[in-house]
C-alpha atoms as a PDB file:
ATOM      1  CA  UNK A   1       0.000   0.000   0.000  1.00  0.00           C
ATOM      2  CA  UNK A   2       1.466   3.622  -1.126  1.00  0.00           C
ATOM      3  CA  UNK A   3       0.371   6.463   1.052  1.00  0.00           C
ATOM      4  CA  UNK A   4       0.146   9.850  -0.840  1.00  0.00           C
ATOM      5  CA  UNK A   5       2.921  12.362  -0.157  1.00  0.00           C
ATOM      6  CA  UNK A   6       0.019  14.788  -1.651  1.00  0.00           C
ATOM      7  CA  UNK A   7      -0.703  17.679   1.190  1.00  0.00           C
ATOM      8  CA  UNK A   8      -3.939  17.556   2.845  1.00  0.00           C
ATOM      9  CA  UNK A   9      -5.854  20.133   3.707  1.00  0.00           C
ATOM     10  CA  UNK A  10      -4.699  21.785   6.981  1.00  0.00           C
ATOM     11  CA  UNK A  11      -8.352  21.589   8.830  1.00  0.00           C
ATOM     12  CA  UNK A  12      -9.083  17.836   7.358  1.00  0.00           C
ATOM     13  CA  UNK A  13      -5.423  16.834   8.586  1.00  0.00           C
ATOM     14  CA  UNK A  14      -5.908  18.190  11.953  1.00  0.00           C
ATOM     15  CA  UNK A  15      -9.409  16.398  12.360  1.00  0.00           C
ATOM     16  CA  UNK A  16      -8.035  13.040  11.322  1.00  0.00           C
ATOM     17  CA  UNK A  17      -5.000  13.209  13.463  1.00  0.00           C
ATOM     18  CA  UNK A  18      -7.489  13.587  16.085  1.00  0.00           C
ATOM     19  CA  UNK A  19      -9.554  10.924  15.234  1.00  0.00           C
ATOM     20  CA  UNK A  20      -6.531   8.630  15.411  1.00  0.00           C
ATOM     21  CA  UNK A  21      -5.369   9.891  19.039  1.00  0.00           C
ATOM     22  CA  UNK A  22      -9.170   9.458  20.064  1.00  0.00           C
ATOM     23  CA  UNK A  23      -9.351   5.763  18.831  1.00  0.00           C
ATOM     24  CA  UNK A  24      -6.064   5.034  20.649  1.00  0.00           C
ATOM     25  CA  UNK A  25      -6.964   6.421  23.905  1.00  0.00           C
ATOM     26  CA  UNK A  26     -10.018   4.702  23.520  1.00  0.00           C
ATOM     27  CA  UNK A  27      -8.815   0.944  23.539  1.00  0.00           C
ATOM     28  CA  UNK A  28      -8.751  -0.453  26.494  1.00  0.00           C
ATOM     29  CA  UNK A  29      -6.190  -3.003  27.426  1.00  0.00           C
ATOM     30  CA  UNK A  30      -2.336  -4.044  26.138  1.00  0.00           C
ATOM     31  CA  UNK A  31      -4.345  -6.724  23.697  1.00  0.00           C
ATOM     32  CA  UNK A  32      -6.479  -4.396  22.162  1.00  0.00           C
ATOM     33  CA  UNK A  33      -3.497  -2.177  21.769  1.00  0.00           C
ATOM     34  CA  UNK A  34      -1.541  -4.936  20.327  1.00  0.00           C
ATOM     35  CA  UNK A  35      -4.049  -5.662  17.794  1.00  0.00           C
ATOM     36  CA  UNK A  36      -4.332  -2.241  16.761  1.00  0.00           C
ATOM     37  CA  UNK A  37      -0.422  -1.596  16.364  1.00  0.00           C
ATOM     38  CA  UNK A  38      -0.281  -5.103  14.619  1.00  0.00           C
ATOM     39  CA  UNK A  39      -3.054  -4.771  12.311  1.00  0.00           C
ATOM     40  CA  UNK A  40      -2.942  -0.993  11.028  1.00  0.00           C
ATOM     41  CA  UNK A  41       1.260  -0.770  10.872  1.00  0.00           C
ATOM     42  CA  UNK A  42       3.180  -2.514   8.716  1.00  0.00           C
ATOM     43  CA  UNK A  43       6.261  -4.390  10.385  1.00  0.00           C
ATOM     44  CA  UNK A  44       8.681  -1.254   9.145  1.00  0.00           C
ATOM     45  CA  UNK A  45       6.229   1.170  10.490  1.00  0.00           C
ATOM     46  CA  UNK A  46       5.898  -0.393  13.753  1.00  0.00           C
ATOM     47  CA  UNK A  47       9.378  -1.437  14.338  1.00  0.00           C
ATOM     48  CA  UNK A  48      10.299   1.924  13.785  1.00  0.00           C
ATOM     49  CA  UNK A  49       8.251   3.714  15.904  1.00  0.00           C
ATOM     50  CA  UNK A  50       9.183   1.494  18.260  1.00  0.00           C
ATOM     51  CA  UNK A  51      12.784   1.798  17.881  1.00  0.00           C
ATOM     52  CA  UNK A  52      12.217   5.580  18.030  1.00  0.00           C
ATOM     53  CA  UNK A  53      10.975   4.835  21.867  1.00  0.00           C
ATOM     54  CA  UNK A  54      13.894   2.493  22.426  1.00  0.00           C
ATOM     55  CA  UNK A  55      16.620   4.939  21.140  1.00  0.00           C
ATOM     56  CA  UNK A  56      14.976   7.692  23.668  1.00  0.00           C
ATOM     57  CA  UNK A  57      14.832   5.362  26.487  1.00  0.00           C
ATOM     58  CA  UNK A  58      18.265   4.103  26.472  1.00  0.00           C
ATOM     59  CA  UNK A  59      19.426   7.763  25.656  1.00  0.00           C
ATOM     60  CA  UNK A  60      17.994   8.630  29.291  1.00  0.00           C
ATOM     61  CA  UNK A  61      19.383   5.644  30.519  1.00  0.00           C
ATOM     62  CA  UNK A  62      22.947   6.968  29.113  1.00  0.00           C
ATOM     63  CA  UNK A  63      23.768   3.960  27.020  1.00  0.00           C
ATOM     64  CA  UNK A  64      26.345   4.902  24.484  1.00  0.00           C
ATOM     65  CA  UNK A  65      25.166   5.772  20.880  1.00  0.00           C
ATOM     66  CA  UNK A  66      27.923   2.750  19.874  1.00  0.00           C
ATOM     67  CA  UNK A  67      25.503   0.935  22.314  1.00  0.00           C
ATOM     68  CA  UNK A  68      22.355   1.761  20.694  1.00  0.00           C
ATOM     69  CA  UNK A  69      23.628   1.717  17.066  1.00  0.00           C
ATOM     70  CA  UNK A  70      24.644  -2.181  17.975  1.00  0.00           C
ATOM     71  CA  UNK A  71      21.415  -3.376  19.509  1.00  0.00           C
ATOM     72  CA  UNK A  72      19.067  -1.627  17.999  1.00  0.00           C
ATOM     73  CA  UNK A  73      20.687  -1.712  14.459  1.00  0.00           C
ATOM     74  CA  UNK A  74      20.195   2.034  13.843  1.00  0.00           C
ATOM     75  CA  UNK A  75      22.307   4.745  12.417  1.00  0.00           C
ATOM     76  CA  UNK A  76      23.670   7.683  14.501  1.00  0.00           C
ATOM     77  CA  UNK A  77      21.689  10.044  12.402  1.00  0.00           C
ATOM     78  CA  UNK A  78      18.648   8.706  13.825  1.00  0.00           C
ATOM     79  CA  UNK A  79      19.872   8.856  17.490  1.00  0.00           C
ATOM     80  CA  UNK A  80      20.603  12.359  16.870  1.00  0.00           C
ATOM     81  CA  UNK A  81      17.093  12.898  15.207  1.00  0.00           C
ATOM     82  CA  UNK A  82      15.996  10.963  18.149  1.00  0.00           C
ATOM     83  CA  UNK A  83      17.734  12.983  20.983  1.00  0.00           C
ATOM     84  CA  UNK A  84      16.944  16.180  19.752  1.00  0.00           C
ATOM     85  CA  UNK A  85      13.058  15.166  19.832  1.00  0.00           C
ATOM     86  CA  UNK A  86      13.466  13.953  23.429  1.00  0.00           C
ATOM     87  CA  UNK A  87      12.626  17.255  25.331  1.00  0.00           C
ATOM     88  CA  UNK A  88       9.365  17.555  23.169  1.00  0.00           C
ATOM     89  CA  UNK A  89       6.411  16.775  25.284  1.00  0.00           C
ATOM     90  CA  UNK A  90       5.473  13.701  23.814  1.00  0.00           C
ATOM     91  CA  UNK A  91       8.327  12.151  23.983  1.00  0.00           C
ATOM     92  CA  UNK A  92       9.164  13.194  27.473  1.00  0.00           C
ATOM     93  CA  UNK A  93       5.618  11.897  28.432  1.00  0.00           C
ATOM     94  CA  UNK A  94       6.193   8.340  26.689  1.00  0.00           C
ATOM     95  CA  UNK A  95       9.843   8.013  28.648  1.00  0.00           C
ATOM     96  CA  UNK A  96       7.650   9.164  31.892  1.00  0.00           C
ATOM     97  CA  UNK A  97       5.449   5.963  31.469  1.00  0.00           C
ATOM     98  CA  UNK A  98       7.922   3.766  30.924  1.00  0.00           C
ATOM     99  CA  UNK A  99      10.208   4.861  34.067  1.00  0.00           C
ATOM    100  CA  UNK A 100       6.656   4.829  35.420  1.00  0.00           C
ATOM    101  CA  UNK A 101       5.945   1.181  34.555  1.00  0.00           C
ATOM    102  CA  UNK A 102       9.655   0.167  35.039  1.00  0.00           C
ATOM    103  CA  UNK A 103       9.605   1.451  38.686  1.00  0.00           C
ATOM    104  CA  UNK A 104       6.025  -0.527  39.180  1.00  0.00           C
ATOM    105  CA  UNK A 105       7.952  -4.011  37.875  1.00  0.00           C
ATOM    106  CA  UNK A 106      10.599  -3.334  40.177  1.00  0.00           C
ATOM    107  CA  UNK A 107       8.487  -2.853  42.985  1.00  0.00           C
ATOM    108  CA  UNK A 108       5.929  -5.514  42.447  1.00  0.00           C
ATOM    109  CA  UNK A 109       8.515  -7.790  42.217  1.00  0.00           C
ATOM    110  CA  UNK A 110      10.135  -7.191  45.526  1.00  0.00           C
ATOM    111  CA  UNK A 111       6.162  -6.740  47.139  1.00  0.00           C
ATOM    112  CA  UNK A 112       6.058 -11.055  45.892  1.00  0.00           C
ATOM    113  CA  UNK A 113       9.243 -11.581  47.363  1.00  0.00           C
ATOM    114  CA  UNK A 114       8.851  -9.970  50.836  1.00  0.00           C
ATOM    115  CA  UNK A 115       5.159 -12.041  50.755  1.00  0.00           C
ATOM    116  CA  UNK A 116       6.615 -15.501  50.140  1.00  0.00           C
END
């Protein structure tokens, strides 16, 4: 499938950007999500995206670019495209919720331990 690179009009672009952020907040649960991601990206798409969140998150976690470029099999133009995004506030919310959910692992796992 080939995507236009045709500009839209700036009022219809804005309502169907809006759409899409209303139908994601709207699902309800990781599977739903899933399903979503899995069924209306393409591999690339998705894998990039989701590289895009990975580069950010190991940025803040100051892994090396050499690091990232390794494991993640991405150039260092895109970590620099990548860090210079990170103080926009979408991508500083994202890297929120994952510290978020990262510190909620952590401590759930040492709440089952201390129960046992």
């Amino acid at each position: 499938m080939r995507v236009s690179g045709q500009k839209l009009n700036p009022s219809l672009e804005n309502q169907i950007v809006r759409a899409l952020a209303q139908t994601i907040s709207d699902l309800k649960d990781e599977g739903e999500m899933t399903a979503f991601l899995g069924h209306f990206f393409n591999q690339t798409e998705l894998t990039t995206f989701a590289k895009r969140l990975a580069i950010a998150y190991w940025l803040k976690k100051e892994r090396s670019w050499e690091n990232i470029k390794q494991n993640l099999k991405v150039s260092s133009a895109t970590i620099a495209v990548v860090q210079s995004q990170m103080e926009r506030s979408g991508f500083a919310l994202a890297l929120k919720k994952l510290e978020a959910e990262e510190w909620a692992s952590v401590w759930a796992e040492k709440i089952k331990k201390f129960i046992k």
